[in-house]
C-alpha atoms as a PDB file:
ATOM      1  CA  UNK A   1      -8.118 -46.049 -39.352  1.00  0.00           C
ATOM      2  CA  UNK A   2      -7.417 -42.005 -40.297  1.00  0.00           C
ATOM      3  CA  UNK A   3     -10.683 -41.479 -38.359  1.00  0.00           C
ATOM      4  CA  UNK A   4      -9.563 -43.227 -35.519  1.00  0.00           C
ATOM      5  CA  UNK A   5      -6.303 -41.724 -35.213  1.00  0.00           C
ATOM      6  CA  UNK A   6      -7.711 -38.388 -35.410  1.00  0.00           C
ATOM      7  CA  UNK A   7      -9.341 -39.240 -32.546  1.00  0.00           C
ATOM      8  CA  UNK A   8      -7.038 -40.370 -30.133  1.00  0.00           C
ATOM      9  CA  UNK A   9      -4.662 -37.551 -31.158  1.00  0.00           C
ATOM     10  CA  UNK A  10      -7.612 -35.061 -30.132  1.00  0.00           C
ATOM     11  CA  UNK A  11      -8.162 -37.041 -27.117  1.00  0.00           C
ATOM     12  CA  UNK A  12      -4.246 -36.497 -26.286  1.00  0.00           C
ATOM     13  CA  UNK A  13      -4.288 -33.011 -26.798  1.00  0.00           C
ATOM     14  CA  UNK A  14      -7.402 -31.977 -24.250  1.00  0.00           C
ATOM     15  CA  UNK A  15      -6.101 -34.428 -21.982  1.00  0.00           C
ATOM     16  CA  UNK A  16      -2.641 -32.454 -22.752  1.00  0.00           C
ATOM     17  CA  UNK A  17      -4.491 -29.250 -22.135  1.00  0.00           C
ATOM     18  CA  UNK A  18      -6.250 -30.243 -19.226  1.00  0.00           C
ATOM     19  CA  UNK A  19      -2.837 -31.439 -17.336  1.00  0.00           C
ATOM     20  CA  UNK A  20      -1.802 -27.914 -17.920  1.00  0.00           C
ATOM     21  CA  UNK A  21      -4.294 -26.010 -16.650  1.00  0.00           C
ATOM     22  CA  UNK A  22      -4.690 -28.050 -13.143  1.00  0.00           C
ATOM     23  CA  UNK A  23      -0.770 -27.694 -13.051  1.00  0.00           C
ATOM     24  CA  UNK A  24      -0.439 -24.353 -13.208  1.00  0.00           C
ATOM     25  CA  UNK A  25       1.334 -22.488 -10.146  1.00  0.00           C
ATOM     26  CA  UNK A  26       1.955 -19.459 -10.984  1.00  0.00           C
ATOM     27  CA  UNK A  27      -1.043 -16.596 -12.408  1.00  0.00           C
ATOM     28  CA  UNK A  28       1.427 -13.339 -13.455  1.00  0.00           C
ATOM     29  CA  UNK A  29      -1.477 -10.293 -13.476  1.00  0.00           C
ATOM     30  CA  UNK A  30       0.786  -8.562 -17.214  1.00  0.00           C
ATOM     31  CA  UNK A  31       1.344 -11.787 -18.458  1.00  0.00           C
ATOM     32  CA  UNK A  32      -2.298 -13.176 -18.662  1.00  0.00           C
ATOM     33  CA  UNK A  33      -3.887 -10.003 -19.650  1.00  0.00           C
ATOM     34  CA  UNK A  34      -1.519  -9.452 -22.548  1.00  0.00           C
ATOM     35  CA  UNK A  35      -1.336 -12.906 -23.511  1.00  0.00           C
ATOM     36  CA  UNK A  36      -2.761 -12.266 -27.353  1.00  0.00           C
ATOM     37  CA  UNK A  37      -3.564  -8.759 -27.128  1.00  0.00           C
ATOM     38  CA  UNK A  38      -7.551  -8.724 -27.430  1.00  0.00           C
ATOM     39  CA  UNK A  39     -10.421  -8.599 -25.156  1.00  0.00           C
ATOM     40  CA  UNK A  40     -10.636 -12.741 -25.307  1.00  0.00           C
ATOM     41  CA  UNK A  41      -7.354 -12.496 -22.874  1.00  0.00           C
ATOM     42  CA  UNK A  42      -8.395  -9.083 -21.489  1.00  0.00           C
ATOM     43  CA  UNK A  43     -12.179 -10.013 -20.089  1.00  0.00           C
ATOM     44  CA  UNK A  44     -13.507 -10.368 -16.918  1.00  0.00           C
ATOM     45  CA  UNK A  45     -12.374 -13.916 -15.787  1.00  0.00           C
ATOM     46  CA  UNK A  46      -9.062 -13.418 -17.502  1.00  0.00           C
ATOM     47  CA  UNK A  47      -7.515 -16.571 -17.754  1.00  0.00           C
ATOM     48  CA  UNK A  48     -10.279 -17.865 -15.250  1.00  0.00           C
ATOM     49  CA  UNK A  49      -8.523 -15.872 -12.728  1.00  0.00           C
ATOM     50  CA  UNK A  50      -9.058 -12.290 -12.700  1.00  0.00           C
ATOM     51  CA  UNK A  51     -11.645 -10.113 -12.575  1.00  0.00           C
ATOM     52  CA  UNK A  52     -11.794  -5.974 -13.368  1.00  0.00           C
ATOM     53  CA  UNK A  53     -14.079  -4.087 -10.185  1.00  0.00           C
ATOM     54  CA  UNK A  54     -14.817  -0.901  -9.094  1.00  0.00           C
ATOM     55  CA  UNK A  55     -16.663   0.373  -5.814  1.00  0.00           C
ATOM     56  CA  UNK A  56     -19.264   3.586  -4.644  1.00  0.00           C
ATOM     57  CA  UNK A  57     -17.991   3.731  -1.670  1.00  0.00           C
ATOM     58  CA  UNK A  58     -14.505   3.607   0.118  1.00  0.00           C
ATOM     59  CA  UNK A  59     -15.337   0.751   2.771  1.00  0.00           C
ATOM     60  CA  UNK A  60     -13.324  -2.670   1.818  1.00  0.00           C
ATOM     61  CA  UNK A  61     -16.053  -4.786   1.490  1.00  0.00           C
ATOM     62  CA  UNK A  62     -17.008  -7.087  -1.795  1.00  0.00           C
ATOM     63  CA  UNK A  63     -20.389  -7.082  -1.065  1.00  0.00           C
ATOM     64  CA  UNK A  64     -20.131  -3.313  -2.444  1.00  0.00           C
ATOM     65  CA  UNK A  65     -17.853  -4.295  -5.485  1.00  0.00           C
ATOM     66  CA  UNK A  66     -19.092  -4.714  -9.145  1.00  0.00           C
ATOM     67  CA  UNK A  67     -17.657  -5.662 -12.020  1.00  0.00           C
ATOM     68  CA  UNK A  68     -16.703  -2.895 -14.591  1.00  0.00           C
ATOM     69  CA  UNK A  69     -19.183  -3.414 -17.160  1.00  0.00           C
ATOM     70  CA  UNK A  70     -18.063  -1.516 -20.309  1.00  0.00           C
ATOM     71  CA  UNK A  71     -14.985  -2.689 -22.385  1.00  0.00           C
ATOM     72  CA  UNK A  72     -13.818   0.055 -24.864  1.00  0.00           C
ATOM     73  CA  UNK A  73     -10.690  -0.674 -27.354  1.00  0.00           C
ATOM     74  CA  UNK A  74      -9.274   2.164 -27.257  1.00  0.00           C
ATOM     75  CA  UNK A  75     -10.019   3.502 -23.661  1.00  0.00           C
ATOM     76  CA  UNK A  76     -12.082   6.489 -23.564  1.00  0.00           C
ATOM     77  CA  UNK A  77     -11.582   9.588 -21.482  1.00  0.00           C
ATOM     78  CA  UNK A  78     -12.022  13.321 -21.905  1.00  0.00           C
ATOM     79  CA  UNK A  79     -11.793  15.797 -24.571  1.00  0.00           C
ATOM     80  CA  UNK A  80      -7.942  16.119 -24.395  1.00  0.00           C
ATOM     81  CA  UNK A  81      -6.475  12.468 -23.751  1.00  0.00           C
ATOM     82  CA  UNK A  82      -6.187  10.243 -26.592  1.00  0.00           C
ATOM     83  CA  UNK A  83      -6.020   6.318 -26.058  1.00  0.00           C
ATOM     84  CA  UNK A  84      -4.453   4.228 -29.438  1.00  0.00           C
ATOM     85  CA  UNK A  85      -5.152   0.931 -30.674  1.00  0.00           C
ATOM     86  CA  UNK A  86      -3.888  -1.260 -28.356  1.00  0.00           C
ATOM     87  CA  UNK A  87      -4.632   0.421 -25.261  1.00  0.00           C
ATOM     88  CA  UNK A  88      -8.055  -1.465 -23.760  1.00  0.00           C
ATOM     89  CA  UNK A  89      -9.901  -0.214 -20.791  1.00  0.00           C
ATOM     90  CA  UNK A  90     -12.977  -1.891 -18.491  1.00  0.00           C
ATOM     91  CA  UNK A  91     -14.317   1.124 -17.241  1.00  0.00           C
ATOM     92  CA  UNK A  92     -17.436   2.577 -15.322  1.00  0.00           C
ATOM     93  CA  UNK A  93     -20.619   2.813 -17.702  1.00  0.00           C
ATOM     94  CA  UNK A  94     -21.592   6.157 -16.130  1.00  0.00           C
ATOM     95  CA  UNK A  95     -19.445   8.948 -16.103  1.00  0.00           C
ATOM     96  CA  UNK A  96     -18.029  10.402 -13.278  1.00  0.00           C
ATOM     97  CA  UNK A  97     -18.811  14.201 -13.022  1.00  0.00           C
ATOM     98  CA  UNK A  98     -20.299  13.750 -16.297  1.00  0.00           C
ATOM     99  CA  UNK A  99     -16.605  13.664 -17.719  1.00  0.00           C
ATOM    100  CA  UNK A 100     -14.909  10.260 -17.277  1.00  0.00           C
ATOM    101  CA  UNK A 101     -15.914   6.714 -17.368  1.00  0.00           C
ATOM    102  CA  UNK A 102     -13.762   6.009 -14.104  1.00  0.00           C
ATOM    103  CA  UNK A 103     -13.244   3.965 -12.312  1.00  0.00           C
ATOM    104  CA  UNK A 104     -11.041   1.933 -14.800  1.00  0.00           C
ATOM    105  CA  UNK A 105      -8.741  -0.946 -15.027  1.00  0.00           C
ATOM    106  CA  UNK A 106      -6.438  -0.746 -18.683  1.00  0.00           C
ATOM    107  CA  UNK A 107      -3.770  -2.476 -20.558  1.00  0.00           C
ATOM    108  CA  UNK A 108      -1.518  -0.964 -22.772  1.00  0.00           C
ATOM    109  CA  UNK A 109      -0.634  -3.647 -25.422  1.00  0.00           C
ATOM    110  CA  UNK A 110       1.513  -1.571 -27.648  1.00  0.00           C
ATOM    111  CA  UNK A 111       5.257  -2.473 -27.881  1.00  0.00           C
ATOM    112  CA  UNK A 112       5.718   1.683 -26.828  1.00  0.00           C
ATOM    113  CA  UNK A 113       5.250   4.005 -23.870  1.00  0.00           C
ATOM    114  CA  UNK A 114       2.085   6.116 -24.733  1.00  0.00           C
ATOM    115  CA  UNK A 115       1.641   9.421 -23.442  1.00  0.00           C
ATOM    116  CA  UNK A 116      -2.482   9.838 -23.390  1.00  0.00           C
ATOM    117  CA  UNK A 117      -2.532  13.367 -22.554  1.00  0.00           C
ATOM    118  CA  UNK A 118       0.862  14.172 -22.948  1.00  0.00           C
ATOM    119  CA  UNK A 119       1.493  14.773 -19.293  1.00  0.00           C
ATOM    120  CA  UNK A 120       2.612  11.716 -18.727  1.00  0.00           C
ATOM    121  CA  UNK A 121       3.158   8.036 -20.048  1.00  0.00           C
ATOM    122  CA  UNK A 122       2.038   4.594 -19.814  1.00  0.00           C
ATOM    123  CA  UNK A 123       4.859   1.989 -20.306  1.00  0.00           C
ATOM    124  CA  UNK A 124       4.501  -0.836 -22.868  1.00  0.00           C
ATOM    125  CA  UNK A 125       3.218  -4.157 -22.171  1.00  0.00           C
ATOM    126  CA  UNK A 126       1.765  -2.804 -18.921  1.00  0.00           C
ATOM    127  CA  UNK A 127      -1.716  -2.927 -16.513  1.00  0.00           C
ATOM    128  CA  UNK A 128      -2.905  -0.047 -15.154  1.00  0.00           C
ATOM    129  CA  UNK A 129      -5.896   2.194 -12.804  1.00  0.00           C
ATOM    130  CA  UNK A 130      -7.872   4.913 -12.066  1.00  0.00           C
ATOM    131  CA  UNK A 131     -10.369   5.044  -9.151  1.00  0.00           C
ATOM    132  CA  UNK A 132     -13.032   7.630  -8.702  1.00  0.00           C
ATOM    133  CA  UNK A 133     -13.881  10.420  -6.281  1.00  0.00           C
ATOM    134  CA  UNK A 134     -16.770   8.434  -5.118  1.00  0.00           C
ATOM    135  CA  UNK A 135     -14.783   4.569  -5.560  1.00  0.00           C
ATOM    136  CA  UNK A 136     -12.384   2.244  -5.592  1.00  0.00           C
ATOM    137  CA  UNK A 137     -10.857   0.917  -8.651  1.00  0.00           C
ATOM    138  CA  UNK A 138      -9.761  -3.242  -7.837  1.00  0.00           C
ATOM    139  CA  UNK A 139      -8.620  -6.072  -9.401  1.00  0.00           C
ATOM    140  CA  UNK A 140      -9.745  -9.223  -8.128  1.00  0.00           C
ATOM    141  CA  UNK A 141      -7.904 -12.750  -8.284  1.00  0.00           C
ATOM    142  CA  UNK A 142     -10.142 -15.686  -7.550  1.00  0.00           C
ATOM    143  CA  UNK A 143      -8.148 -18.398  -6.471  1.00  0.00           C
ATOM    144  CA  UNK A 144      -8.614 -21.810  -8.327  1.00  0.00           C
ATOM    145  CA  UNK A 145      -6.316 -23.825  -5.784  1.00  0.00           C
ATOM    146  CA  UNK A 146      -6.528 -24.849  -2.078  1.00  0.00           C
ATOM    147  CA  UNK A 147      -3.739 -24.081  -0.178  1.00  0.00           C
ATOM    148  CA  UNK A 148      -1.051 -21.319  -0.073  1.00  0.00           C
ATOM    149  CA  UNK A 149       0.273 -18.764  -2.490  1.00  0.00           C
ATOM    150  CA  UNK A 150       3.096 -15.878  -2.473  1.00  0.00           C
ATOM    151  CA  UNK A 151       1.773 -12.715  -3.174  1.00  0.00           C
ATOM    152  CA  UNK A 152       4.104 -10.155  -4.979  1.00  0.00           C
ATOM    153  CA  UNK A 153       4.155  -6.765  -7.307  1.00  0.00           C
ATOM    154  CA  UNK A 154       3.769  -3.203  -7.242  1.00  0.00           C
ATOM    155  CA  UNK A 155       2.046   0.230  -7.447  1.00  0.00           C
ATOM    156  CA  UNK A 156       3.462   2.921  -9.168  1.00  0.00           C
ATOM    157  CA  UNK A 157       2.083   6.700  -9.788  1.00  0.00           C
ATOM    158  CA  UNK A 158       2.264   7.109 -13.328  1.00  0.00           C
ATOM    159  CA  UNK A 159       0.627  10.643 -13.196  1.00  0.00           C
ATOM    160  CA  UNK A 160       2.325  13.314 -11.185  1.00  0.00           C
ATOM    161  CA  UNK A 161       1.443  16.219 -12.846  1.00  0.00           C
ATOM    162  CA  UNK A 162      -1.171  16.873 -10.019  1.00  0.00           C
ATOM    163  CA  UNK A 163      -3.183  15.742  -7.189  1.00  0.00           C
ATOM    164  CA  UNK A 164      -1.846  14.068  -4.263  1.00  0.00           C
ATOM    165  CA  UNK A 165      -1.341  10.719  -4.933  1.00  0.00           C
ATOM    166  CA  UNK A 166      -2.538   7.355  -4.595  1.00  0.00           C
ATOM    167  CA  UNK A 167      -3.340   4.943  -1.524  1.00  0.00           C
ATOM    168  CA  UNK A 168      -3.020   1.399  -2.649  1.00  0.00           C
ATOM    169  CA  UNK A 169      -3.640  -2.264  -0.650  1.00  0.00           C
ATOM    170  CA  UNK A 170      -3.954  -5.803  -0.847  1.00  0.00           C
ATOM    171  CA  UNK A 171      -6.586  -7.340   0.547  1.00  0.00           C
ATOM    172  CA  UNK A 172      -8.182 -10.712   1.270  1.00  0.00           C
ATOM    173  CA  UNK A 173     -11.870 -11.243   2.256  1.00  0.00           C
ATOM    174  CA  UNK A 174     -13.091 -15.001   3.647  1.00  0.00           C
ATOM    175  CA  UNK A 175     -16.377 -15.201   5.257  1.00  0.00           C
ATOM    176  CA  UNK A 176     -15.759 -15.944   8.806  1.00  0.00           C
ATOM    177  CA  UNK A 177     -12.961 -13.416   9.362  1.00  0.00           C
ATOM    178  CA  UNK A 178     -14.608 -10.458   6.719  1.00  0.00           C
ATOM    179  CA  UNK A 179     -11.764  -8.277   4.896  1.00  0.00           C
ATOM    180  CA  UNK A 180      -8.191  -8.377   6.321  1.00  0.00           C
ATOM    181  CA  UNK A 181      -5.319  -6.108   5.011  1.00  0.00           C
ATOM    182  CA  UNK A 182      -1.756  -8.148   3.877  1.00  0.00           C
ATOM    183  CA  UNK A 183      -0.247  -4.818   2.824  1.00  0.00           C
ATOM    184  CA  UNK A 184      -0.939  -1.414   1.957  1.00  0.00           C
ATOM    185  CA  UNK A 185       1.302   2.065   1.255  1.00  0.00           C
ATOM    186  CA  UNK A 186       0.454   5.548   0.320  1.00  0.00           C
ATOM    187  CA  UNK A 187       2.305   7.142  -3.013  1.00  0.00           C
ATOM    188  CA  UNK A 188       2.635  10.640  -2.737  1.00  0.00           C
ATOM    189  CA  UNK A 189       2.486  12.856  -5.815  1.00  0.00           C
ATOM    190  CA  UNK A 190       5.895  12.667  -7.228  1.00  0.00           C
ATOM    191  CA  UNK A 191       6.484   9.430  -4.900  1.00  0.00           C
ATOM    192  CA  UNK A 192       8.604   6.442  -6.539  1.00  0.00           C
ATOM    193  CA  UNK A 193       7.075   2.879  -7.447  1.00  0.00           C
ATOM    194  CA  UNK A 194       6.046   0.691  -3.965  1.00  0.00           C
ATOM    195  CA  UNK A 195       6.637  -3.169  -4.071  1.00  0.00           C
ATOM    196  CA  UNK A 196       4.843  -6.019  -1.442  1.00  0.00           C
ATOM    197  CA  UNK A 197       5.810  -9.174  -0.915  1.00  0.00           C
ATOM    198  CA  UNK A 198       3.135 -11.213   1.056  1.00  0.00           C
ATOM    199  CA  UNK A 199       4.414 -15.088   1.991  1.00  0.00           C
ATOM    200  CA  UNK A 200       2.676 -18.110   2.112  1.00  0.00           C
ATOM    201  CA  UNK A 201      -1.001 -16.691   1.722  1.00  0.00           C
ATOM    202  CA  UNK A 202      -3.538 -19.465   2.950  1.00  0.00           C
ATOM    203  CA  UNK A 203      -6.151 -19.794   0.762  1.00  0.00           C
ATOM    204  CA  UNK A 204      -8.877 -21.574  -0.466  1.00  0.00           C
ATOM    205  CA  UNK A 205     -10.618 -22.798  -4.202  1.00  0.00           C
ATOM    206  CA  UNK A 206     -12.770 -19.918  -4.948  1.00  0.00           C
ATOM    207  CA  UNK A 207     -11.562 -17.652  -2.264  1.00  0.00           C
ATOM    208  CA  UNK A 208     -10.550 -13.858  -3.773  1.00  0.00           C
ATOM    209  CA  UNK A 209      -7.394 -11.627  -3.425  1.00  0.00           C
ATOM    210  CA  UNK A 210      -8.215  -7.901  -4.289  1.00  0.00           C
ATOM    211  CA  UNK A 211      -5.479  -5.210  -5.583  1.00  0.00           C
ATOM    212  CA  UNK A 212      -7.367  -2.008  -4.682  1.00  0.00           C
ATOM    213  CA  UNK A 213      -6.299   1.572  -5.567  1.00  0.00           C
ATOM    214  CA  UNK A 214      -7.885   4.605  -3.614  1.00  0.00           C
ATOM    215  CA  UNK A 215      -7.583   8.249  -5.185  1.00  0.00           C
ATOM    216  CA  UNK A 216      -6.530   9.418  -1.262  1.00  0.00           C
ATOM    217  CA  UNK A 217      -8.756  12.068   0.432  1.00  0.00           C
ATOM    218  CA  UNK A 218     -11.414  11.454  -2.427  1.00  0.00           C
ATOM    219  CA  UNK A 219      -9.048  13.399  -4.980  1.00  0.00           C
ATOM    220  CA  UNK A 220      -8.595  11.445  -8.128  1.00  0.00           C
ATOM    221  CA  UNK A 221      -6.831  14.028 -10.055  1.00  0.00           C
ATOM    222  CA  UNK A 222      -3.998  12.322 -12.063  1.00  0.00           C
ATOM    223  CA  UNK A 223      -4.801   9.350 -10.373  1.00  0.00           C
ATOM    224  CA  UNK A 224      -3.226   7.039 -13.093  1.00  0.00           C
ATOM    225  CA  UNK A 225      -1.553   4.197 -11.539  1.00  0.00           C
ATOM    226  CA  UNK A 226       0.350   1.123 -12.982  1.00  0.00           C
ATOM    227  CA  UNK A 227       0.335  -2.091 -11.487  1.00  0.00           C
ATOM    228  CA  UNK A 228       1.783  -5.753 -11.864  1.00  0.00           C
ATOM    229  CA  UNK A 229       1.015  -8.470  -9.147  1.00  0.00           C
ATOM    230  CA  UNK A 230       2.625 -12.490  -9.396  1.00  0.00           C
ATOM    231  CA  UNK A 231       1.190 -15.598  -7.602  1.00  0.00           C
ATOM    232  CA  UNK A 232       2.724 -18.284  -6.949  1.00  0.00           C
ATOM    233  CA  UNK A 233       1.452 -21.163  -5.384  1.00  0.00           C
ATOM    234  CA  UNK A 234       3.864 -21.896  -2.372  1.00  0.00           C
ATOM    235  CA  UNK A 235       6.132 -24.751  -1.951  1.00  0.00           C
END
């Protein structure tokens, strides 16, 4: 009889799970990715949505994207920046002018700003991205519904003590129509955080949204940039 109860109260709970998951309407990029603070909520296929990319080239295409294939805990960087517990990185496995292992997508997990470098700081509980000279860095949400979603968040500059910015977009790729743009902005150096809001998004199962930053004009200096991004499936 104990056996048997057992049983059915298992069977409640994955069908309990299950109900969950296919109801879910809403994928919040921070959220998900700090969920328990490790690398089993920060991996590629993040709560079997998201995905960590980077590119060689500049053209928006996904045929050119891969996925960023080395996870360090703490980030690595150069010489003079400093990454704590707590602050996870996928990032490039070959080094970028034989310095840094960018492009990179990171979380800082810590209940504190850090300041890597001391130049400038990350804020707590918070995503964030580097690109390349040569690349893209991009975060990619594969869509597990059919049908529409609002697309919101932001870009900020979190290092402005050089270069000249970032350019960052949001794209959408589908096979008949290729890549189309559903927002983009440039952040000067010094610039203030840049929200979109994208409406009613038609999409399909399987079909991917991509949150790309660009280091503008190939100059990645201080190209540290934070980003957050909700979806919400539309009513």
């Amino acid at each position: 009889m104990k056996r048997t109860i057992k049983l059915i109260s298992l069977s409640i709970t994955v069908c309990a799970l299950a109900a969950t998951a296919t109801a879910q309407t809403t994928w919040k990029l921070s959220k998900d990715l700090l969920a328990t603070n490790n690398q089993i909520s920060f991996s590629q296929g993040a709560n079997g949505v998201w995905f960590f990319l980077q590119s060689d080239f500049f053209v928006h295409h996904p045929i050119t994207y891969k996925l960023l294939s080395a996870y360090y805990m703490p980030c690595v960087s150069d010489s003079i920046s400093h990454f704590v517990d707590g602050m996870a990185c996928w990032q490039n496995p070959n080094l970028e002018r034989n310095i840094y292992r960018i492009p990179l997508v990171g979380m800082n997990a810590t209940y504190a700003s850090q300041s890597p470098n001391g130049a400038f700081e990350i804020p707590k509980r918070s995503v964030f991205m580097h690109p390349s000279t040569s690349g893209l860095a991009i975060i990619g949400w594969k869509s597990p519904i059919t049908g529409s979603v609002d697309v919101a968040g932001f870009f900020s500059h979190l290092d402005q003590s050089c270069g000249n910015g970032v350019i960052w977009y949001v794209d959408i790729w589908a096979a008949a129509g290729g890549n189309r743009q559903l927002a983009t902005g440039t952040i000067p150096n010094g610039g203030p955080p840049q929200t979109f809001s994208v409406p009613v998004v038609s999409i399909g199962a399987g079909q991917l949204l991509y949150f790309v930053v660009d280091p503008n004009a190939a100059n990645d200096f201080c190209d540290t940039t934070g980003v957050d991004v909700t979806i919400s499936q539309s009513n």
